[in-house]
Protein backbone atom coordinates (compact mmCIF):
# COMPACT_ATOMS: atom_id res chain seq x y z
CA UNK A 1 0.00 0.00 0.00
CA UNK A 2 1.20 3.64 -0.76
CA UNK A 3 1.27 6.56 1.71
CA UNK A 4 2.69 10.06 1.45
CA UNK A 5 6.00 9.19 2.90
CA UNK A 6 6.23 6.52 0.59
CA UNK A 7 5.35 8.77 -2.53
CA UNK A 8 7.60 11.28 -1.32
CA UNK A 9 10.48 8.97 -0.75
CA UNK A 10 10.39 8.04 -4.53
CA UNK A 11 10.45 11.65 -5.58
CA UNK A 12 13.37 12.95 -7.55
CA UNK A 13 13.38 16.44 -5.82
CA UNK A 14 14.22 14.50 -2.55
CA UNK A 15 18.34 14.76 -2.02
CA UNK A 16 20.14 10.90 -1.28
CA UNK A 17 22.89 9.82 0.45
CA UNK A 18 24.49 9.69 -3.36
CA UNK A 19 23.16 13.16 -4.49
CA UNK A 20 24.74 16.81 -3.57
CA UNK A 21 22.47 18.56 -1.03
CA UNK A 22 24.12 21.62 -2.11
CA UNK A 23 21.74 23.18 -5.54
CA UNK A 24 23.71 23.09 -8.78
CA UNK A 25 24.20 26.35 -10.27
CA UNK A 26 22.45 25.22 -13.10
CA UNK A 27 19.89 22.30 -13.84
CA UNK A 28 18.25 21.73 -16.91
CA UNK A 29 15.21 19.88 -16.31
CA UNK A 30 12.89 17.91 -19.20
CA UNK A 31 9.95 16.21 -18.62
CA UNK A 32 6.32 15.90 -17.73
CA UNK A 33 4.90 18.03 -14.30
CA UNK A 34 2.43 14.88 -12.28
CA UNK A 35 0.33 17.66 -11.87
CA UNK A 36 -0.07 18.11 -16.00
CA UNK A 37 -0.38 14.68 -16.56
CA UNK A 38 -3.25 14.32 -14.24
CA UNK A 39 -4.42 16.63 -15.77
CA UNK A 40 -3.99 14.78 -19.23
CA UNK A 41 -5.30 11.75 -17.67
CA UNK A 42 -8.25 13.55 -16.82
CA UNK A 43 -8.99 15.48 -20.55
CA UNK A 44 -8.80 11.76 -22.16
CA UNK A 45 -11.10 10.12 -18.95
CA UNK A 46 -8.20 7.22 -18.29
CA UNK A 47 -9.21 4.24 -16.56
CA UNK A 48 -10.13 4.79 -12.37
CA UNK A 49 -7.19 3.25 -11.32
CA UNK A 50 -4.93 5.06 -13.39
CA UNK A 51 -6.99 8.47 -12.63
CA UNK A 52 -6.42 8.01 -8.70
CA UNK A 53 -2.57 6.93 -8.78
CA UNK A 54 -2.36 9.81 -11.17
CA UNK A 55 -3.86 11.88 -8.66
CA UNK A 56 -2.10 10.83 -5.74
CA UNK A 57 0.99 11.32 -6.73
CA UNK A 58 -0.14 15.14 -8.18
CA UNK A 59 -1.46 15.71 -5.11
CA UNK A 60 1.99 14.61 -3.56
CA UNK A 61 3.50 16.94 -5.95
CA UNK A 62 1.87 19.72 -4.76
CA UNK A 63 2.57 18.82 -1.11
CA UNK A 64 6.05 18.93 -1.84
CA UNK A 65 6.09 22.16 -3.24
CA UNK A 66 4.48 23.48 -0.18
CA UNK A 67 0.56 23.61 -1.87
CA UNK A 68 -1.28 21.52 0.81
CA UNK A 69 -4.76 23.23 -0.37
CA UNK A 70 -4.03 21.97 -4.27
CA UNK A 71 -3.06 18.82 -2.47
CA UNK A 72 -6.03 18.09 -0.83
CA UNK A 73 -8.46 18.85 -3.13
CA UNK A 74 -6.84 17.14 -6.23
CA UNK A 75 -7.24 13.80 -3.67
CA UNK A 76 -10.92 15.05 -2.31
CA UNK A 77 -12.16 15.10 -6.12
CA UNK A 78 -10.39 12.28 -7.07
CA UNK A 79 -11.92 10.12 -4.63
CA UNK A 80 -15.75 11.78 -4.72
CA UNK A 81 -15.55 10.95 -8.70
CA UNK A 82 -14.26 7.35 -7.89
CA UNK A 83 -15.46 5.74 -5.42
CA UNK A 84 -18.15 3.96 -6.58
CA UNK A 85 -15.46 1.78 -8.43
CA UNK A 86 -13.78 0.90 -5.00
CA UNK A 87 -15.23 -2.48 -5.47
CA UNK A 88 -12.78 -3.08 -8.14
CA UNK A 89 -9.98 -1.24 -6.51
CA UNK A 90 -9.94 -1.47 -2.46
CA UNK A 91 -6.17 -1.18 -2.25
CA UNK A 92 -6.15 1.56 -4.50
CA UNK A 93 -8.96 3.67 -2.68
CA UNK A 94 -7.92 3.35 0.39
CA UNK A 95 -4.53 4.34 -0.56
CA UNK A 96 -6.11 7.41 -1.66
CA UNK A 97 -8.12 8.05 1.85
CA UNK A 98 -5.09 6.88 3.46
CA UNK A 99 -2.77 9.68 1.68
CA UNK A 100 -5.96 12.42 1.82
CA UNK A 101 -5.39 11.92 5.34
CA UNK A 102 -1.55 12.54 5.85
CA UNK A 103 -2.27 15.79 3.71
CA UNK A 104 -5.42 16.62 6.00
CA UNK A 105 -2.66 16.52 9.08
CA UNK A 106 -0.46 18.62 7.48
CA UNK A 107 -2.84 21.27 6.68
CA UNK A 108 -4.93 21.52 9.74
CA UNK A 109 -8.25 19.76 8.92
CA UNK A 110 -7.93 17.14 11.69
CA UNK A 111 -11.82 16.47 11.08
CA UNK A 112 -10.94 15.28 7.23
CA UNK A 113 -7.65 13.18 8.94
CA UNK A 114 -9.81 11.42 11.09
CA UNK A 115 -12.64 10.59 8.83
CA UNK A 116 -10.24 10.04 5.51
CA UNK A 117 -8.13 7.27 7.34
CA UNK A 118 -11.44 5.57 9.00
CA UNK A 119 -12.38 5.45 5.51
CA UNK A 120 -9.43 4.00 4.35
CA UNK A 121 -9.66 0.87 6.62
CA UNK A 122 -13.40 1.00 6.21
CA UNK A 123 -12.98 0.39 2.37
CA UNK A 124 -10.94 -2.75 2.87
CA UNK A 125 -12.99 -3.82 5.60
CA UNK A 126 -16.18 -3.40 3.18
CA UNK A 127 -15.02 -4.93 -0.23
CA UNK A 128 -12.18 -7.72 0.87
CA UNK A 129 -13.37 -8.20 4.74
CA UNK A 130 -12.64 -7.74 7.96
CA UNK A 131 -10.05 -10.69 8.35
CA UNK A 132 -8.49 -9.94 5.06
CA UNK A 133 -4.68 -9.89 5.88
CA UNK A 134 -4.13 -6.04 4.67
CA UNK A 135 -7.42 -4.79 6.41
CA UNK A 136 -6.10 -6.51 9.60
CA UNK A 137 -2.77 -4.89 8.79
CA UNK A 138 -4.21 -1.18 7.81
CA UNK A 139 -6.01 -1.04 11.04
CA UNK A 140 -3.01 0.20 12.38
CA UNK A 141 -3.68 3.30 10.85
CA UNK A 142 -6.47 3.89 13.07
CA UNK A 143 -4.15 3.56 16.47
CA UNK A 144 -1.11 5.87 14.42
CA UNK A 145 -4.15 8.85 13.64
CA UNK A 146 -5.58 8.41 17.32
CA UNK A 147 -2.13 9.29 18.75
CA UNK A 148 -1.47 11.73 16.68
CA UNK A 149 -3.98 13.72 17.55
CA UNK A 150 -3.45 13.30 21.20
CA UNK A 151 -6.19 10.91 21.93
CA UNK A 152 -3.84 8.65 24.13
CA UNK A 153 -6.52 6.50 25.27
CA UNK A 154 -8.58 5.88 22.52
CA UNK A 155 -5.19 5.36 20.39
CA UNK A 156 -4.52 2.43 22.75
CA UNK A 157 -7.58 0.65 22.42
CA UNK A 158 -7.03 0.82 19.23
CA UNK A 159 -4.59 -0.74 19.32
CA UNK A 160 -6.04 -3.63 21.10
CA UNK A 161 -8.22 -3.81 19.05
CA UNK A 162 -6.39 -4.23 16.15
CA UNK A 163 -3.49 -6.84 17.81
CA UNK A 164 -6.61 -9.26 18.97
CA UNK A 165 -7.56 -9.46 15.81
CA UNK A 166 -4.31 -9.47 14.10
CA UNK A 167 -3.70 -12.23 16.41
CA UNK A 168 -6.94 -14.16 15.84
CA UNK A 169 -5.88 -14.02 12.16
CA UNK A 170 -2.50 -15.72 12.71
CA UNK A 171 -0.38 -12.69 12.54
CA UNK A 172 1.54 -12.65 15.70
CA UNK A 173 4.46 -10.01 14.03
CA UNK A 174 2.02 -7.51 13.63
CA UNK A 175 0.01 -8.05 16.66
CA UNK A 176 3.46 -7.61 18.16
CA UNK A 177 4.13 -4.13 16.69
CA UNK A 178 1.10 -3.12 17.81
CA UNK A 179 1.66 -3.86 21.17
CA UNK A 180 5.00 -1.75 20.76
CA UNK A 181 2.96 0.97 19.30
CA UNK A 182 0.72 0.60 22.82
CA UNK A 183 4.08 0.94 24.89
CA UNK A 184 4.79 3.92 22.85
CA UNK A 185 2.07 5.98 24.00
CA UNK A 186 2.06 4.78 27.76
CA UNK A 187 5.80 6.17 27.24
CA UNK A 188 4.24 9.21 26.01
CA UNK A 189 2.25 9.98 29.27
CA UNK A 190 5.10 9.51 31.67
CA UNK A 191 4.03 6.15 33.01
CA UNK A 192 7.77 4.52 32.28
CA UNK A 193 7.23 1.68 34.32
CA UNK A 194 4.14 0.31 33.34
CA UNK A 195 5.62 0.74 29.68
CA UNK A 196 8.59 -1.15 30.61
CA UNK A 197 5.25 -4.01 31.74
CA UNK A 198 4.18 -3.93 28.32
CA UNK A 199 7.88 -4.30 26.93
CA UNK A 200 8.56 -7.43 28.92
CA UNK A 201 5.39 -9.15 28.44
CA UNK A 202 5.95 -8.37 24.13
CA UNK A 203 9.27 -10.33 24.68
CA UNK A 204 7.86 -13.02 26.83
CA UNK A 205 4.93 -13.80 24.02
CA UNK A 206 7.87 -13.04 20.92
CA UNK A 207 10.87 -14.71 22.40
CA UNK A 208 11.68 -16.48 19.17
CA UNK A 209 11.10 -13.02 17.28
CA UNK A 210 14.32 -11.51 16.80
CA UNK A 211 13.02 -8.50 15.01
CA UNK A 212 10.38 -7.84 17.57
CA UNK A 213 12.97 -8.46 20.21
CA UNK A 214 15.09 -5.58 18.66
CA UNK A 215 12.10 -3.08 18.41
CA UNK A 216 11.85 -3.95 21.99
CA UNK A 217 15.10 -2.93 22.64
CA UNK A 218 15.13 -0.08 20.84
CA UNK A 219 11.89 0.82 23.33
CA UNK A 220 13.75 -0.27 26.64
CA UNK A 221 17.05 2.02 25.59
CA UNK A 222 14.58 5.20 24.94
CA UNK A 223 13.00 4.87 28.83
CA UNK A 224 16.29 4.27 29.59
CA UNK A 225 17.36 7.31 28.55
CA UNK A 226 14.25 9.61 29.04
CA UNK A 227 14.91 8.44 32.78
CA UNK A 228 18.84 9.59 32.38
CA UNK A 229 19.92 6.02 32.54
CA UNK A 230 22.81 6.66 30.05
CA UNK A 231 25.08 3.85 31.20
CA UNK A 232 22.24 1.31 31.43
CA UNK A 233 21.32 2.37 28.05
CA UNK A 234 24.73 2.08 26.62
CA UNK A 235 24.61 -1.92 27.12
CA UNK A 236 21.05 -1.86 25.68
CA UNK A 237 22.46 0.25 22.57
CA UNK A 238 25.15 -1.74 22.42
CA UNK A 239 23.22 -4.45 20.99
CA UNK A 240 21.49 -2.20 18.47
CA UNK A 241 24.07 -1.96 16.28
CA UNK A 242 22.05 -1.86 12.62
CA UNK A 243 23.66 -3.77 9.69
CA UNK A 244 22.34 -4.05 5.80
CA UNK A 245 21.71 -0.86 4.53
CA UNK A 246 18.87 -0.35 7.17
CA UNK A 247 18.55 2.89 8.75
CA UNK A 248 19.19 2.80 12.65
CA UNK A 249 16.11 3.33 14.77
CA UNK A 250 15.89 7.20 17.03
CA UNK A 251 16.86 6.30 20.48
CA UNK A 252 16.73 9.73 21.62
CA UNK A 253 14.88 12.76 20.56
CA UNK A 254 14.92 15.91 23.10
CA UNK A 255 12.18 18.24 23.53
CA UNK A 256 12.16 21.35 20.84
CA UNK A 257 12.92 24.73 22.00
CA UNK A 258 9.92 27.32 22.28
CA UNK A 259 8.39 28.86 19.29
CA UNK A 260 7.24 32.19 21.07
CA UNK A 261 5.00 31.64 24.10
CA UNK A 262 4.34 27.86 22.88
CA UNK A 263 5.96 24.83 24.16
CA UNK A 264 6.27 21.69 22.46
CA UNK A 265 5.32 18.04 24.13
CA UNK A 266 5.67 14.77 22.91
CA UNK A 267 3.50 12.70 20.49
CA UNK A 268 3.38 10.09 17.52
CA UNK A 269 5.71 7.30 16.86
CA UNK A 270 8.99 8.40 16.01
CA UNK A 271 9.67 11.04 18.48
CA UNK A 272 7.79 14.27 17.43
CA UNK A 273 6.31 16.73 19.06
CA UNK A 274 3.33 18.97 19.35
CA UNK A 275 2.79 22.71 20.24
CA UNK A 276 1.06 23.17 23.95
CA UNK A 277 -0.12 26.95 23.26
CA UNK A 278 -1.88 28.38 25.65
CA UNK A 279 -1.93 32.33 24.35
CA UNK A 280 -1.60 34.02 20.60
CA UNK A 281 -0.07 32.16 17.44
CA UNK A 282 3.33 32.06 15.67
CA UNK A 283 3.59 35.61 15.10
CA UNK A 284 -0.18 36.40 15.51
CA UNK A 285 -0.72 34.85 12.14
CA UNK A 286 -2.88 31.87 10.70
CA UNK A 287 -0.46 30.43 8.10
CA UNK A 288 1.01 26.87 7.22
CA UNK A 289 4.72 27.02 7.58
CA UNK A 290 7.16 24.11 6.13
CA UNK A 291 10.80 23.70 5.96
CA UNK A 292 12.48 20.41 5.14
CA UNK A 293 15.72 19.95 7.12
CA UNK A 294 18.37 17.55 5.74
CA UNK A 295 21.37 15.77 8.58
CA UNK A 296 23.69 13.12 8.14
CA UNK A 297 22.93 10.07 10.85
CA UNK A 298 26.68 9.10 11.61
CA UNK A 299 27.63 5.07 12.02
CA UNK A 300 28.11 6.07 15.62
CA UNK A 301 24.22 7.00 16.39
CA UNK A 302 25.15 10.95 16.38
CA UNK A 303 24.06 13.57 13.79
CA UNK A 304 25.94 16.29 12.00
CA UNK A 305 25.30 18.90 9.07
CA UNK A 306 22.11 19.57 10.00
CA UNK A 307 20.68 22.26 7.33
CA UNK A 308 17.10 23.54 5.85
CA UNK A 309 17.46 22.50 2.63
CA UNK A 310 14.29 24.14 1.35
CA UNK A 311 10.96 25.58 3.37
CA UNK A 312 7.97 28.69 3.17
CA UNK A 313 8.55 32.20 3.04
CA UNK A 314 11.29 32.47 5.92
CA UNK A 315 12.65 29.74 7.82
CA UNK A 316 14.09 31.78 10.76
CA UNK A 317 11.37 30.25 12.84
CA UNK A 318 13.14 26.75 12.59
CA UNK A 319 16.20 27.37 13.80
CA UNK A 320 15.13 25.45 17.26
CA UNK A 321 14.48 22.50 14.94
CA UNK A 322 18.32 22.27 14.11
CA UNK A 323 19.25 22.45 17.25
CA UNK A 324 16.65 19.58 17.90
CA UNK A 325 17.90 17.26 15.16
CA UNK A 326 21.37 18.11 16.34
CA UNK A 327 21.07 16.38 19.82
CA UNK A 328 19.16 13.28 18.74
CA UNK A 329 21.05 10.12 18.98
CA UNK A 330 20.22 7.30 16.58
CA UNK A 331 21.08 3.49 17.08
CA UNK A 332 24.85 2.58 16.05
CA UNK A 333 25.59 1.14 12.36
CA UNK A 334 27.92 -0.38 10.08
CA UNK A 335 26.96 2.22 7.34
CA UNK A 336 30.98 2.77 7.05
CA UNK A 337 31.93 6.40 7.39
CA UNK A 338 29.27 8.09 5.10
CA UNK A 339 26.20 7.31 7.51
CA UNK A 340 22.69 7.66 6.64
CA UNK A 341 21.45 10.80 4.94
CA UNK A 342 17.70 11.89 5.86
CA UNK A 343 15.28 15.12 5.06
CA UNK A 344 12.54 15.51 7.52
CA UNK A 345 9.62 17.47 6.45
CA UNK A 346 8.56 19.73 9.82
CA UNK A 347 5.17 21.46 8.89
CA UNK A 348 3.62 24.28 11.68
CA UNK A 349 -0.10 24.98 11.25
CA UNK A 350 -2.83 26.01 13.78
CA UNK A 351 -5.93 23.51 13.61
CA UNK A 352 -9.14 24.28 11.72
CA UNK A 353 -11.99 25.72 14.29
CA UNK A 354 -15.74 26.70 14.01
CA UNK A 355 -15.94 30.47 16.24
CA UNK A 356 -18.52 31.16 18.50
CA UNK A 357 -21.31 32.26 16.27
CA UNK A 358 -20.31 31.04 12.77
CA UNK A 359 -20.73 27.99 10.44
CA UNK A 360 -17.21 28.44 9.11
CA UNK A 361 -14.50 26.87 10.06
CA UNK A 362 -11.12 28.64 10.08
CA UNK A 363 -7.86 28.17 11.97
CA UNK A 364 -8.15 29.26 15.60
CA UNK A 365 -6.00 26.38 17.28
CA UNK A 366 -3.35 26.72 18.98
CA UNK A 367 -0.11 25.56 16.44
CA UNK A 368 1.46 22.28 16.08
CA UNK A 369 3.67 20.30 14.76
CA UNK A 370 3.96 17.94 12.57
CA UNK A 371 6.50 15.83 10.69
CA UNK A 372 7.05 13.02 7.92
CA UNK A 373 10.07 11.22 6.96
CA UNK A 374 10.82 12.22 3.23
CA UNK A 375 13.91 9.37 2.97
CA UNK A 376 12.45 6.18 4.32
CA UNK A 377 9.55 4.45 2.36
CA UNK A 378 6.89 2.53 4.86
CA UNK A 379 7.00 -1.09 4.94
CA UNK A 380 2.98 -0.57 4.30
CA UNK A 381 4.26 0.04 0.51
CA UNK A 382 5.14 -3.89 0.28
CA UNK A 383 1.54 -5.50 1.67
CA UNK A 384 -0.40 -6.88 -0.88
């Protein structure tokens, strides 16, 4: 299945470990915008399938760029015109929902993030069942969008949920991760030791596991060092040490600096944070701001060259991410002396709101933040 990050991960625009992150001088580009051959696509009414992959990856186009309104509505029309054909395409639509959602996070419209990724699971659930293997597997989604927006309770029934039956279908990896995912957020609200529960009774039930047994780790060795543990976590990182090509997992991820009078707390899966506002916006102003910062992961877990490689108007405002990304400390590797090379998109946006009074919504939340990988491609992208 596709997502965003995975769609972004395959875009040429997107520096690699074997590209220059410094712009040439010159660059003669030839070839066909996404966004005009959707539009082609379109003008000669190609097949559904081929009009929504066309569209998602348009739509991903125009994320990249920075246009999260063109985004979302190239992927709201595309699935209003399409799905009555989901019947014929489940993996493809919910794809779609799934990706309207990451751009619905982005941009503030936590209402249309919510209902697109319910949709996207409901659409499997619907047209290949409810024990289907990647329905079972894109319930996850549900958990990931619950935590994300801060519902820490609801996120972990969720995940429940979602493990019992991945485990009633035979799927014990998965129902694994997802009890990972439920350590995660009890990590998230402070209570390390019943986390540290959930850990041990994951690698009671997975013993024989060794990839569930490292995620494990990886969990054990960030308590260890939220709790300032270093030297306990050193054996625990120790054994961490990532090997064939893989990139290591974030051990470590401090909290960001203030953006004004906001504060930023943790949330997600992979170490981000949120903005706690409790007065004003960034600036006093309403608008999406995006920078993508690019930083070397060295073979010994630490980061270096940390740099905005391309954001919004301005990107003064971000300088407390570089300091952010420059104290996080990833697992070790044998990646040789290059390292890993990853962009981060960081996007700050106040949530949509309905004033006292009116039947519009408009932004009036306090602002947050959000981020997506840009270099790593989900292992979602390989389920069937």
């Amino acid at each position: 299945m596709w997502s965003i990050a995975v769609l972004l991960a395959a875009s040429p625009m997107i520096p690699t470990p074997d590209q220059d992150v410094e712009p040439a001088k010159e660059i003669v580009v030839v070839g066909t915008r996404l966004r005009d051959a959707y539009a082609a696509c379109l003008a000669r009414h190609c097949p559904p399938r081929e009009e929504v992959e066309a569209a998602m990856k348009a739509a991903v186009e125009s994320f990249r760029v920075g246009d999260y309104d063109e985004a979302k509505a190239t992927l709201r029309k595309s699935a209003s015109r399409n799905r009555r054909h989901a019947a014929q395409m489940p993996t493809t639509m919910a794809d779609l929902y799934a990706t309207l959602g990451d751009v619905a996070e982005h941009e503030g419209d936590d209402s249309l993030f919510r209902t697109a990724t319910l949709e996207s699971v409901a659409v499997l659930r619907r047209h290949l069942g409810p024990q289907h293997p990647t329905t079972v597997h894109a319930k996850t989604r549900i958990g990931d969008m619950l935590t994300r927006l801060g519902h820490a309770e609801s996120a972990e029934h969720a995940y429940l949920e979602a493990a019992e039956q991945a485990t009633r279908a035979g799927n014990l990896r998965l129902a694994g991760e997802l009890g990972i995912r439920r350590a995660w957020v009890t990590f998230n609200t402070g209570d390390f030791r019943h986390a540290r529960r959930q850990l041990d009774q994951i690698a009671e039930r997975h013993a024989g596991d060794a990839r569930l047994i490292g995620m494990v780790a990886v969990m054990r060795a960030r308590i260890l060092l939220a709790e300032g543990k270093d030297k306990e976590a050193e054996a625990v990182i120790a054994a961490l040490q990532s090997s064939g090509g893989a990139q290591p997992p974030l051990l470590f991820s401090p909290e960001y600096e203030s953006f004004d009078n906001s504060r930023l707390v943790p949330f997600g899966l992979s170490g981000e944070f949120r903005v706690d506002a409790t007065e004003g916006m960034i600036d006093g102003g309403s608008e999406i701001r995006w920078v993508d910062i690019g930083f070397w992961i060295r073979p010994d877990g630490t980061t270096e060259d940390a740099a905005v490689l391309r954001s919004s108007k301005g990107a003064g405002w971000a300088a407390p991410l570089i300091r952010q990304v420059a104290k996080r400390r990833y697992g070790k590797s044998d990646s040789g002396d290059a390292g890993f090379f990853r962009v981060e998109r960081f996007t700050l946006r106040p949530s949509y709101a309905m004033p006292t009074g009116s039947r519009l919504a408009r932004r009036l939340g306090p602002p947050t933040l959000h981020s997506i990988d840009l270099t790593q491609a989900s292992e979602a992208a390989n389920t069937p």
